[in-house]
N, C-alpha and C. Protein backbone atom coordinates (compact mmCIF):
# COMPACT_ATOMS: atom_id res chain seq x y z
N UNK A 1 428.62 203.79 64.52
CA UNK A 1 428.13 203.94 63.14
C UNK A 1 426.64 204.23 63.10
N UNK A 2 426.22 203.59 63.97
CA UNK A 2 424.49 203.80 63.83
C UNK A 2 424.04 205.08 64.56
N UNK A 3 424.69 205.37 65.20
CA UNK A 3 424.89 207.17 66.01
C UNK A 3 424.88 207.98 64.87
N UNK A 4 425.79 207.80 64.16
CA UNK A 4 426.12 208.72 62.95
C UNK A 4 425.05 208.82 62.12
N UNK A 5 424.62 207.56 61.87
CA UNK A 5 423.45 207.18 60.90
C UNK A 5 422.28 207.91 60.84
N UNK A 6 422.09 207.96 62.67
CA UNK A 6 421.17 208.85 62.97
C UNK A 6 420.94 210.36 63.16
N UNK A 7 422.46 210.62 63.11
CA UNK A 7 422.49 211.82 63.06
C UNK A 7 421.86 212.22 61.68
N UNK A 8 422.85 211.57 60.23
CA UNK A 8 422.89 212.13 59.19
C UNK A 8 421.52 211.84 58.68
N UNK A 9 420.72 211.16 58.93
CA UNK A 9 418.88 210.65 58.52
C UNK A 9 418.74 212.35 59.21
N UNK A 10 418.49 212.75 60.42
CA UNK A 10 417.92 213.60 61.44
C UNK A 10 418.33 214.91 60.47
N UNK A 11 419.38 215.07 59.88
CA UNK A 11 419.69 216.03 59.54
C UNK A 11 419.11 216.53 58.31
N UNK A 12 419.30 215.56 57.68
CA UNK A 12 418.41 215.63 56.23
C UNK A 12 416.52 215.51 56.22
N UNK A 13 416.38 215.22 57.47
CA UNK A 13 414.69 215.29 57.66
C UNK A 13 414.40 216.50 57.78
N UNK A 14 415.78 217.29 58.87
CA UNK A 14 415.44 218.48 58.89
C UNK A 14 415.66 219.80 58.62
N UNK A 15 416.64 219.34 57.43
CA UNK A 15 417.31 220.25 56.17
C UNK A 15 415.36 220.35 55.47
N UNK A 16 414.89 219.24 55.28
CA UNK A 16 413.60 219.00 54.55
C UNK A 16 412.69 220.18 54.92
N UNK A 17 412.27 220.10 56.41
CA UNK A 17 411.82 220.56 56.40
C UNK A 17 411.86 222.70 56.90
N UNK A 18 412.96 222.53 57.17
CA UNK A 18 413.76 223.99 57.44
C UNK A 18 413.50 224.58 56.38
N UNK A 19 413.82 223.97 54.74
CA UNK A 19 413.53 224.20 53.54
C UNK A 19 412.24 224.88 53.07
N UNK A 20 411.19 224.27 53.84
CA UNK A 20 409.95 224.32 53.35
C UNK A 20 409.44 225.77 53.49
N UNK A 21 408.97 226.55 52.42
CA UNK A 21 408.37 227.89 52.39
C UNK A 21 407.52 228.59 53.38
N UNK A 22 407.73 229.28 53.93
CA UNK A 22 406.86 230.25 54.46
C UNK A 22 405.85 230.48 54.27
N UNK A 23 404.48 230.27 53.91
CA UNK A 23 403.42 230.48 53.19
C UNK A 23 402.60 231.76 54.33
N UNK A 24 403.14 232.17 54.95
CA UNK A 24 403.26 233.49 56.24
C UNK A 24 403.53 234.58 55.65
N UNK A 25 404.38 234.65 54.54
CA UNK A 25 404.91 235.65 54.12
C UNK A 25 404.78 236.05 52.93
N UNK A 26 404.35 237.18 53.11
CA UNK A 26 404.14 237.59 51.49
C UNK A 26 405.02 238.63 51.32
N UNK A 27 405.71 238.56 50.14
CA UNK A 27 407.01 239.52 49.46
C UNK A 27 406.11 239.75 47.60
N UNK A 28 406.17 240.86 47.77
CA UNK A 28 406.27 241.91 46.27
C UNK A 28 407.28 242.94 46.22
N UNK A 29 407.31 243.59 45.15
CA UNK A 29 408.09 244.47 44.67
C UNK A 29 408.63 245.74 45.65
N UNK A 30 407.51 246.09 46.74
CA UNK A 30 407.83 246.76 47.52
C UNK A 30 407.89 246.72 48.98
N UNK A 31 407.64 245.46 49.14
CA UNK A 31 407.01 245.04 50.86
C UNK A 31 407.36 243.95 51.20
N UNK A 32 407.83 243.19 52.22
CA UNK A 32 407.62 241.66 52.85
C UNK A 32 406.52 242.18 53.67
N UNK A 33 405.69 240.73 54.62
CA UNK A 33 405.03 241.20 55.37
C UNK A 33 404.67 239.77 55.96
N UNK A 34 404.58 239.84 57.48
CA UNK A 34 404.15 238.13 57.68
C UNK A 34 402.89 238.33 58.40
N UNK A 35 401.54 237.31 57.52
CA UNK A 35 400.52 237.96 58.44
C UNK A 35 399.96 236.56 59.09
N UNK A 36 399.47 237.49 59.66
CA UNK A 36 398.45 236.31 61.02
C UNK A 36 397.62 235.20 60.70
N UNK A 37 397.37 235.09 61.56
CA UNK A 37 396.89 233.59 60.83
C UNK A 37 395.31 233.76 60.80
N UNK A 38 394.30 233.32 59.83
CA UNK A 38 393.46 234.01 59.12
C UNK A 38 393.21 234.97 58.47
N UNK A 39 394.27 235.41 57.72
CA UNK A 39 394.47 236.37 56.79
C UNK A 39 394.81 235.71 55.63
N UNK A 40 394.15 236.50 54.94
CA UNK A 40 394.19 236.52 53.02
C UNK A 40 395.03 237.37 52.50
N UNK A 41 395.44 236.94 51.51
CA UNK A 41 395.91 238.26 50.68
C UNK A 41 395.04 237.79 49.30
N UNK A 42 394.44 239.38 49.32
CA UNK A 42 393.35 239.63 48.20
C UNK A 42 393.93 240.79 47.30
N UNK A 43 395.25 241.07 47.37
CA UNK A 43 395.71 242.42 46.68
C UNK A 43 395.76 242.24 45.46
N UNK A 44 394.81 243.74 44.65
CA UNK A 44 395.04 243.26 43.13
C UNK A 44 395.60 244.47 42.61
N UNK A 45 396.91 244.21 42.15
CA UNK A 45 397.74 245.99 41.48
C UNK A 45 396.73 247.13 40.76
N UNK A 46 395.96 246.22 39.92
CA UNK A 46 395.60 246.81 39.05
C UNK A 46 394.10 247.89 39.97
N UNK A 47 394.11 247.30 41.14
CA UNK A 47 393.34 248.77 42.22
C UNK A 47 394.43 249.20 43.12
N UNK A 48 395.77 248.98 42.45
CA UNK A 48 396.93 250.41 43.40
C UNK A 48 397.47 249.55 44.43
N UNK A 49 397.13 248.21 44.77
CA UNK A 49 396.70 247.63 46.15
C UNK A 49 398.25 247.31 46.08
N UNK A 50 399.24 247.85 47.54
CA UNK A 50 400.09 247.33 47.87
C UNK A 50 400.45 246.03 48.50
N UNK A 51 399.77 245.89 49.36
CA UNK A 51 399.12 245.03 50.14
C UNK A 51 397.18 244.71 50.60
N UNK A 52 396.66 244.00 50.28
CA UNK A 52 394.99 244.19 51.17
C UNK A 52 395.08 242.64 51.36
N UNK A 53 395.19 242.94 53.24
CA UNK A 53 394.76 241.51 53.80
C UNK A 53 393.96 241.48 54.22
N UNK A 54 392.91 240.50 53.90
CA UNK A 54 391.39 240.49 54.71
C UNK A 54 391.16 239.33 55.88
N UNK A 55 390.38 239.41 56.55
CA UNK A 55 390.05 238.18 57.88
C UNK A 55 389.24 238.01 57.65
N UNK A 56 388.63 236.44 57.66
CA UNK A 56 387.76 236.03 57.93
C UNK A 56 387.84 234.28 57.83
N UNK A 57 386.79 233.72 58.69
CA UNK A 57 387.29 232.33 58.43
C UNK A 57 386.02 231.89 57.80
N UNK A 58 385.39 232.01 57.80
CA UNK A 58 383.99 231.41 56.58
C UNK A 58 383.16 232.70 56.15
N UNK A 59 383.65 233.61 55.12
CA UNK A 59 382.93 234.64 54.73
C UNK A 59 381.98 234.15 53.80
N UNK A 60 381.88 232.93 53.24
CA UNK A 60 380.81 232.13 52.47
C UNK A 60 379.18 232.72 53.41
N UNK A 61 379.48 231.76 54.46
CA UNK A 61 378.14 231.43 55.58
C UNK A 61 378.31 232.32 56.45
N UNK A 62 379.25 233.28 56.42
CA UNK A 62 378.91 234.42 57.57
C UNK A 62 379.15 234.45 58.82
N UNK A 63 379.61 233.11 59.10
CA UNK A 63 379.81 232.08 60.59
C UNK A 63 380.16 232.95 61.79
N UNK A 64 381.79 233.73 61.26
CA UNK A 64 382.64 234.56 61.91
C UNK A 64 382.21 236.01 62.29
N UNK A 65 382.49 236.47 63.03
CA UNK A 65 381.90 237.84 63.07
C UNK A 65 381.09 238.17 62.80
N UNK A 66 380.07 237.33 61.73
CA UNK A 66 378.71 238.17 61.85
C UNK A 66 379.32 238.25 60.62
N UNK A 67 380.08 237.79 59.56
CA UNK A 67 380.82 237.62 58.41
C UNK A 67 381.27 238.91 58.25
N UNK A 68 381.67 239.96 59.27
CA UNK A 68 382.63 241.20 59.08
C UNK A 68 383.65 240.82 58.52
N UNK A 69 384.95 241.55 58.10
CA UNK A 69 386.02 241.51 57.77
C UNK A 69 386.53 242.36 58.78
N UNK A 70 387.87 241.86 58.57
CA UNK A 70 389.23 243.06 59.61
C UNK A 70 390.09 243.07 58.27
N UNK A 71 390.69 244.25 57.93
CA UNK A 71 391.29 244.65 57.10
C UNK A 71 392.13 245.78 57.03
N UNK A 72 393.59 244.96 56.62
CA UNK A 72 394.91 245.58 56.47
C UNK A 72 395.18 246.34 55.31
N UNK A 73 395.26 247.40 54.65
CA UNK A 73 395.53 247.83 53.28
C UNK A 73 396.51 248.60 53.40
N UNK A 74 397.48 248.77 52.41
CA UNK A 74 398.08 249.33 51.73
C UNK A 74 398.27 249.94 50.19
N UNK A 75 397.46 251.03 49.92
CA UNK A 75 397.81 251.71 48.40
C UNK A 75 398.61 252.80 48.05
N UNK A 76 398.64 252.92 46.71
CA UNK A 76 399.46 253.99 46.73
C UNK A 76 398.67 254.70 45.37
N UNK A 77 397.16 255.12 45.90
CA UNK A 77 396.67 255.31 44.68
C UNK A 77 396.96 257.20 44.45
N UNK A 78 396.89 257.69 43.38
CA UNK A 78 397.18 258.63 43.30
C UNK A 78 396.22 259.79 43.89
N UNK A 79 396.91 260.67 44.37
CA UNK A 79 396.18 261.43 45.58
C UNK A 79 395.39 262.58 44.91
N UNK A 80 395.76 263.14 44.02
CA UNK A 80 395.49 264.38 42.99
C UNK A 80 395.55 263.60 41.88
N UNK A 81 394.17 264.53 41.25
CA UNK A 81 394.19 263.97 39.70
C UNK A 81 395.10 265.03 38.57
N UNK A 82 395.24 265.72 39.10
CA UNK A 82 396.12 266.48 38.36
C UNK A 82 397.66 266.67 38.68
N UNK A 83 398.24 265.79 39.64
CA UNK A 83 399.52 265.66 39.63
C UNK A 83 399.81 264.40 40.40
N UNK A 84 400.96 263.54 39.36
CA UNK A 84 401.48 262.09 40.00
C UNK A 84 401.40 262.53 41.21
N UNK A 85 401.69 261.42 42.50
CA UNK A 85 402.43 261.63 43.98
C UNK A 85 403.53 261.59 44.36
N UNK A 86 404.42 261.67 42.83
CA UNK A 86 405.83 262.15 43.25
C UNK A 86 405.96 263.44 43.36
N UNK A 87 405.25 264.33 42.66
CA UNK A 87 405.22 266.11 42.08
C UNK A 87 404.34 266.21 43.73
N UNK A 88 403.25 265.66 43.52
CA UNK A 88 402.15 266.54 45.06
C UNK A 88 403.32 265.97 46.45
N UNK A 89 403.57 265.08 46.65
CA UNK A 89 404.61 265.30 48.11
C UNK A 89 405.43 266.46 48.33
N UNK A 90 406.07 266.96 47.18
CA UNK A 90 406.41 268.22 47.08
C UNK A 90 406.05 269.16 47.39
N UNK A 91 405.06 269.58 47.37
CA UNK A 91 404.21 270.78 47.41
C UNK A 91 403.40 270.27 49.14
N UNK A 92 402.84 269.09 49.55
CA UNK A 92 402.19 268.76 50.63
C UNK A 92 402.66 268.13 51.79
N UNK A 93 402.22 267.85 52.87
CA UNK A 93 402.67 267.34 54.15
C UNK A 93 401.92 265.66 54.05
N UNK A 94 402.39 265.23 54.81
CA UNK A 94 401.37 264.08 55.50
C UNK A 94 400.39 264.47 55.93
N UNK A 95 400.67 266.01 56.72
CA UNK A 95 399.18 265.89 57.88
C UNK A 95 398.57 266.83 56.61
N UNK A 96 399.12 267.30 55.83
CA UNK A 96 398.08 268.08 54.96
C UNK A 96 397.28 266.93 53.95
N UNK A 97 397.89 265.65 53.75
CA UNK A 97 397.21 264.44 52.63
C UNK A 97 396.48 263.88 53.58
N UNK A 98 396.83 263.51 54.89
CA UNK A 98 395.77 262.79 55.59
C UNK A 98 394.67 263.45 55.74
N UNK A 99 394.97 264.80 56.30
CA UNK A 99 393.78 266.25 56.24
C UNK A 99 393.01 265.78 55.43
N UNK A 100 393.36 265.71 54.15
CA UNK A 100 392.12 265.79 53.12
C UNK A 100 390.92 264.63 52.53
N UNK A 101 392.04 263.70 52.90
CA UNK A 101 391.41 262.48 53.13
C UNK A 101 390.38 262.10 54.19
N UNK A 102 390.78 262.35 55.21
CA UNK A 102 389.66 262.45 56.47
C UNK A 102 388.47 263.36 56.26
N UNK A 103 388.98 264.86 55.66
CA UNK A 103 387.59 265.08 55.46
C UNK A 103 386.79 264.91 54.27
N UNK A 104 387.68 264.27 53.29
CA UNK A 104 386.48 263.55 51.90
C UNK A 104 385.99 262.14 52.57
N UNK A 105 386.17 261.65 53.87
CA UNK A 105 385.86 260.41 54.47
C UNK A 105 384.29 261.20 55.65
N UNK A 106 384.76 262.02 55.75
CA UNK A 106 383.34 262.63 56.97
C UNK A 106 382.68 263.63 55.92
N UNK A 107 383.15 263.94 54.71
CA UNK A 107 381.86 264.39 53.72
C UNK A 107 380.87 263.11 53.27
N UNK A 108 381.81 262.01 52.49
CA UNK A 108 381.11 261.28 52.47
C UNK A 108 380.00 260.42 53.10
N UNK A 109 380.26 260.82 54.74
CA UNK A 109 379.54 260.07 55.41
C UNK A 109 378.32 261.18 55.90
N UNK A 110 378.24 262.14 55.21
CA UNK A 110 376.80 262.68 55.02
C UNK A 110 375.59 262.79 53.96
N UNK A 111 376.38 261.66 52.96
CA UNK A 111 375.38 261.82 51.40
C UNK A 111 375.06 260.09 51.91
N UNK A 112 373.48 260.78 51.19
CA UNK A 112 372.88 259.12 51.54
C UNK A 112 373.38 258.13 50.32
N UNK A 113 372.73 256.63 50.98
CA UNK A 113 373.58 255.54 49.87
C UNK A 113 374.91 255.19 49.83
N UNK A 114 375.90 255.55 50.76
CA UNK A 114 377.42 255.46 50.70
C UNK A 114 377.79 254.37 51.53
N UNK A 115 376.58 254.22 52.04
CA UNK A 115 377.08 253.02 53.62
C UNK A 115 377.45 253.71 54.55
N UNK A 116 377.98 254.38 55.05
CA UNK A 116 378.87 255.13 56.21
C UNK A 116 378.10 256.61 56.43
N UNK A 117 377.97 256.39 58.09
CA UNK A 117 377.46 257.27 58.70
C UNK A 117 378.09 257.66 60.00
N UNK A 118 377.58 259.15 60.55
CA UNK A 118 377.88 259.07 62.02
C UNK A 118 379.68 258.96 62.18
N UNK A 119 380.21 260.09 61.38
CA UNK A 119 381.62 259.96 61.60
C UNK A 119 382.20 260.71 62.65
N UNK A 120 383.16 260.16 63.17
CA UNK A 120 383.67 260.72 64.64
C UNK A 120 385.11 260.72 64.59
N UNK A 121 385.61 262.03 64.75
CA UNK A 121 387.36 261.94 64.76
C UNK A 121 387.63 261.30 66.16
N UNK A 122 388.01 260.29 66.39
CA UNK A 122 388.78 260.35 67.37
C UNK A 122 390.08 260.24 67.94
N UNK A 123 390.96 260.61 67.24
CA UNK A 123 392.57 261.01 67.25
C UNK A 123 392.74 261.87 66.17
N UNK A 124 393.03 263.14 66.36
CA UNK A 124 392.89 264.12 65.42
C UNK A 124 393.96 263.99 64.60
N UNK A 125 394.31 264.33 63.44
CA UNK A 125 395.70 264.21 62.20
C UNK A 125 397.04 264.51 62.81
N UNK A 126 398.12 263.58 62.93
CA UNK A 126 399.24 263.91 63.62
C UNK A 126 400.71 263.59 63.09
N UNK A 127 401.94 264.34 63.16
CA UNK A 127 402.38 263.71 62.24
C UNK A 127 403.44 263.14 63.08
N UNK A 128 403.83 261.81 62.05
CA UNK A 128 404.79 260.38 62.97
C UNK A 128 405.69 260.15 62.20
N UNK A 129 406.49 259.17 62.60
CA UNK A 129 407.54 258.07 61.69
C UNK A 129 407.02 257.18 61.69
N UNK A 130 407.02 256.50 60.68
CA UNK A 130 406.29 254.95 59.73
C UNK A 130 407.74 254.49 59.33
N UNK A 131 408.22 253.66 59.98
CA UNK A 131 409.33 252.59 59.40
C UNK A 131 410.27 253.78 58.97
N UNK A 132 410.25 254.66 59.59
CA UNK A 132 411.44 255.55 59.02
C UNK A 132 411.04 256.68 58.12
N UNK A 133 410.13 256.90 57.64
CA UNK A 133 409.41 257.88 57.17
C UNK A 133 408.36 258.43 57.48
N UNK A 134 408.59 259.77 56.72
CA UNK A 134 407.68 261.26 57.41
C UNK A 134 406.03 260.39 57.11
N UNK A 135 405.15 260.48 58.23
CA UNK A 135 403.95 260.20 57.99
C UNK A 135 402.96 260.81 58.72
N UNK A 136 401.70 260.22 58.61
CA UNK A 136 400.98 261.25 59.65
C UNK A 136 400.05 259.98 60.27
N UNK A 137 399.05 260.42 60.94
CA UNK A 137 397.87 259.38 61.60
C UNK A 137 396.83 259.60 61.89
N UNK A 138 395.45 259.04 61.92
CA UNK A 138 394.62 259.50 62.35
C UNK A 138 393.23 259.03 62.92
N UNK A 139 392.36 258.74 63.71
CA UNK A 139 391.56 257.59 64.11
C UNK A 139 390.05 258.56 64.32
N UNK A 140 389.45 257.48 63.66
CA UNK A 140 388.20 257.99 63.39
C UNK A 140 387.02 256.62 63.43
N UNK A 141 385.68 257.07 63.77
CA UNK A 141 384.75 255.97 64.33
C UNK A 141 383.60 256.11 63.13
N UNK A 142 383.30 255.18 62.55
CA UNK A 142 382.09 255.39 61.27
C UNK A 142 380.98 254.20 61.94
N UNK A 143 379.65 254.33 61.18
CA UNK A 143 378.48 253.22 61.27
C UNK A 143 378.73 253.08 59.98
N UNK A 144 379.29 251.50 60.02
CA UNK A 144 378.95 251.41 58.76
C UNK A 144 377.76 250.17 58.07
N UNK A 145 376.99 250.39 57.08
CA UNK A 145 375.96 249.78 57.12
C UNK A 145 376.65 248.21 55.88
N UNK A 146 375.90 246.86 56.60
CA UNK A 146 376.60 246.00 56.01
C UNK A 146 375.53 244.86 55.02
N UNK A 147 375.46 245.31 53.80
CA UNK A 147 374.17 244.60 53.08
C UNK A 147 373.92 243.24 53.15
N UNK A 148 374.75 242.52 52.95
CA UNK A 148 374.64 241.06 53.26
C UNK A 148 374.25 240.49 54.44
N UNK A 149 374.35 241.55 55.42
CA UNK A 149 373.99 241.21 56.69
C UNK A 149 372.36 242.35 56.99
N UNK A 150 372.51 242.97 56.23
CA UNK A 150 371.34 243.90 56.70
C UNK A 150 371.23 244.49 58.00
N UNK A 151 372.46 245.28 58.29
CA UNK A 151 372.57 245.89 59.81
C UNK A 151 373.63 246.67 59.62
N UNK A 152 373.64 247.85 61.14
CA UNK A 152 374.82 248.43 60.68
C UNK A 152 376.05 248.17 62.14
N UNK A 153 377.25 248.62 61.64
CA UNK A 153 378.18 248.12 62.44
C UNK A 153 378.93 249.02 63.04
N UNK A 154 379.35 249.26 64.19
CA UNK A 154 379.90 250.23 64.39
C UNK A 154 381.28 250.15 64.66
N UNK A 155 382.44 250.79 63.57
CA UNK A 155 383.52 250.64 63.72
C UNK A 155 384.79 251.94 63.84
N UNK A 156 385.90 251.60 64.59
CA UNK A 156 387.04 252.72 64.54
C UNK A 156 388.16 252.07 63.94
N UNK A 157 388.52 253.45 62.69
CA UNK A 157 389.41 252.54 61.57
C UNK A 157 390.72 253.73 61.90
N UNK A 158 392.07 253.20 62.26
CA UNK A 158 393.66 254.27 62.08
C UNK A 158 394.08 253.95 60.39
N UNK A 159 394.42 255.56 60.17
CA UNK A 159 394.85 255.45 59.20
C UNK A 159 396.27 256.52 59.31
N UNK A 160 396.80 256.13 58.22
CA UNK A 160 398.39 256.68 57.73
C UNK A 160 398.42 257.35 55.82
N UNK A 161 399.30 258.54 56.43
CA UNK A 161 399.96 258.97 55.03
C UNK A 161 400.74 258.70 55.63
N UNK A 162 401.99 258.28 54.51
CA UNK A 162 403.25 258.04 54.86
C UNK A 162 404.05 258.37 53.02
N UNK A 163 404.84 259.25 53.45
CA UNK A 163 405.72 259.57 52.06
C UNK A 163 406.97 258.55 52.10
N UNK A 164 406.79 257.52 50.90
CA UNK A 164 407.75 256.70 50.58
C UNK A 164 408.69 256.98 49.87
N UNK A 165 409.80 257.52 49.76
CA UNK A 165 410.83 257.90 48.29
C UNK A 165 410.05 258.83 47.80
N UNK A 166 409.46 258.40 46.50
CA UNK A 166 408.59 259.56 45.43
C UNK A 166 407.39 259.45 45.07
N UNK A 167 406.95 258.39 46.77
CA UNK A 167 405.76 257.93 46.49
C UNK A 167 404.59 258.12 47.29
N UNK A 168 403.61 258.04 47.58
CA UNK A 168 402.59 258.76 48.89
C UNK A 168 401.91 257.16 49.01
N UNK A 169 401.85 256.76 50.23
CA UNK A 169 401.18 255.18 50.58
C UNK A 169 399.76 255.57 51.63
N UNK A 170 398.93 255.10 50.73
CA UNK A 170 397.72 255.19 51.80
C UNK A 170 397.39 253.96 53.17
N UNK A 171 397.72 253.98 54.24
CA UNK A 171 397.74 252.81 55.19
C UNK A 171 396.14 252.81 55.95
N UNK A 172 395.41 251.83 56.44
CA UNK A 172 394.17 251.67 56.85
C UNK A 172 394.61 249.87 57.44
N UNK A 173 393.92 250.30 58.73
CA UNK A 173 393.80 249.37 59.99
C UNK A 173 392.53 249.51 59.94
N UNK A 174 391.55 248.46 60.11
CA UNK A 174 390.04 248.60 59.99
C UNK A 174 389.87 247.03 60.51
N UNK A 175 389.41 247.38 61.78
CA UNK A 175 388.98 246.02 62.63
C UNK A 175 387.33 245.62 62.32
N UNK A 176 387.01 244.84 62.85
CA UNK A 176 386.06 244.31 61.92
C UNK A 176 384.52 244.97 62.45
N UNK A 177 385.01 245.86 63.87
CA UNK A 177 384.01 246.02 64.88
C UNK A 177 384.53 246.58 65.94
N UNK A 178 383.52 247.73 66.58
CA UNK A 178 384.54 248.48 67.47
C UNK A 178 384.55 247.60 68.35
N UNK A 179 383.89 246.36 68.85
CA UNK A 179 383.95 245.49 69.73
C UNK A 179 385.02 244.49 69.53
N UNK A 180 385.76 244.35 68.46
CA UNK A 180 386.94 243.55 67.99
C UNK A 180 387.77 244.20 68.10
N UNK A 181 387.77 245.48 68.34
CA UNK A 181 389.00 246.51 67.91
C UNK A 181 390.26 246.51 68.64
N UNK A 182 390.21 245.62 69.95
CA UNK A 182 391.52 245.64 70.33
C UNK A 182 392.33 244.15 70.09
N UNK A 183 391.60 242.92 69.92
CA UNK A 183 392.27 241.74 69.61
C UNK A 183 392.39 241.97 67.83
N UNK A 184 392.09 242.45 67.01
CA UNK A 184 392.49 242.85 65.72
C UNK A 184 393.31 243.71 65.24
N UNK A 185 393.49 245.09 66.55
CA UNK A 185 394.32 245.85 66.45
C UNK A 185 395.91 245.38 66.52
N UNK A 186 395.43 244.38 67.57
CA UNK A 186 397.07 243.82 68.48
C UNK A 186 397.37 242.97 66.95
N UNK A 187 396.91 242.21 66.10
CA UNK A 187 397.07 241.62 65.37
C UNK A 187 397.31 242.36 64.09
N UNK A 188 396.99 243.15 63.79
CA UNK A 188 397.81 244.19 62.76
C UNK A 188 398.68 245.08 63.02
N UNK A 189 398.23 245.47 64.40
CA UNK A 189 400.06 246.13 64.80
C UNK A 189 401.18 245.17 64.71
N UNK A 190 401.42 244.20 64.98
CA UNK A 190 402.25 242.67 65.21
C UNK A 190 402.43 242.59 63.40
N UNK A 191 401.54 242.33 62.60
CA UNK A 191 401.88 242.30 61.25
C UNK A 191 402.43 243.61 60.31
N UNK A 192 402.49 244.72 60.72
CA UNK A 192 403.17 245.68 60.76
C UNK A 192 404.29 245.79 61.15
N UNK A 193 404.62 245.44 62.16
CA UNK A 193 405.78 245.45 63.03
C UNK A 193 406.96 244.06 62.23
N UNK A 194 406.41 243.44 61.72
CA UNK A 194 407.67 242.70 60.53
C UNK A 194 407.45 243.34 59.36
N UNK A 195 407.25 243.99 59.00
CA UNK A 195 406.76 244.23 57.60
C UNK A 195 408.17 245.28 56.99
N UNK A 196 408.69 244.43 56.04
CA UNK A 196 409.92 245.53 55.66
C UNK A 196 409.25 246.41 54.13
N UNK A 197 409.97 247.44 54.16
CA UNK A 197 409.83 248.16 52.76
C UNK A 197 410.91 247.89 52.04
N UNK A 198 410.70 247.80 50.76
CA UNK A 198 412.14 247.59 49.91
C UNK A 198 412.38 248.40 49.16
């Protein structure tokens, strides 16, 4: 009897806690996603934001990195102002949306005041599968200058078009530092790699 007893206590401790939420996982309307540990979710719809997870463990005092961020995003902001991104997928490629994006990203990084300088392709526009859809890729190295810190940083950020259904998703991997770039990388590839679309 007291075998049993202990079973059925053991079981219900750990019905308890089997129960207990995931706080790993974040689910919206279009995404699950389980992220790493020091990650935020800072996503606000109302800037397109599918997902934006940020790192840091005391961005107050700066403690971490030199108070950089590493940052996961996902938008789906509209690519053309003159046509939704259900109508422009139609008419465009991935490698033709990433195209254009990359180079309004290395124009910008020749007008002063923008923060970002010194842009460098380094994986030229290519096109892939993203979870099953047509996408493209592309890796590129910026200085970027960081005010709170008063210095500049030198980082390599991968990015993705990826055509969703009737929708165009802007993706950005942005480690916090090209000197972080491979223990941050491994850590957003890994949070990628669960990440379902719905």
């Amino acid at each position: 009897m007291r075998i049993i007893l202990k079973i059925l206590c053991f079981m219900a401790f750990w019905g308890i806690f089997s129960c207990k939420k995931d706080n790993s996982i974040i689910e919206n309307k279009k995404i699950s996603i389980k992220k790493e540990t020091g990650y935020h979710d800072v996503s606000d719809p109302a800037e397109n934001d599918i997902i934006y997870l940020v790192k840091f463990s005391d961005y107050n005092n700066k403690a971490t990195k030199g108070g950089l961020q590493s940052i996961l995003s996902i938008d789906n902001i509209q690519q053309s102002l003159l046509q939704p991104n259900a109508e422009y997928i139609l008419e465009n490629s991935p490698e033709e949306t990433l195209g254009e994006r990359i180079r309004s990203i290395q124009s910008d990084c020749e007008k002063p005041g923008i923060g970002w300088s010194d842009f460098k392709i380094i994986n030229n526009v290519k096109p892939t599968v993203f979870k099953g859809y047509k996408a493209a890729e592309a890796e590129y190295e910026v200085v970027e200058y960081v005010d709170f810190l008063d210095k500049t940083v030198k980082k390599r950020i991968k990015r993705y078009a990826v055509f969703v259904g009737k929708d165009l998703w802007n993706i950005v991997l942005a480690p916090s530092s090209i000197q972080a770039y491979d223990t941050d990388m491994k850590e957003m590839n890994t949070m990628i790699e669960t990440m379902k679309i719905k």
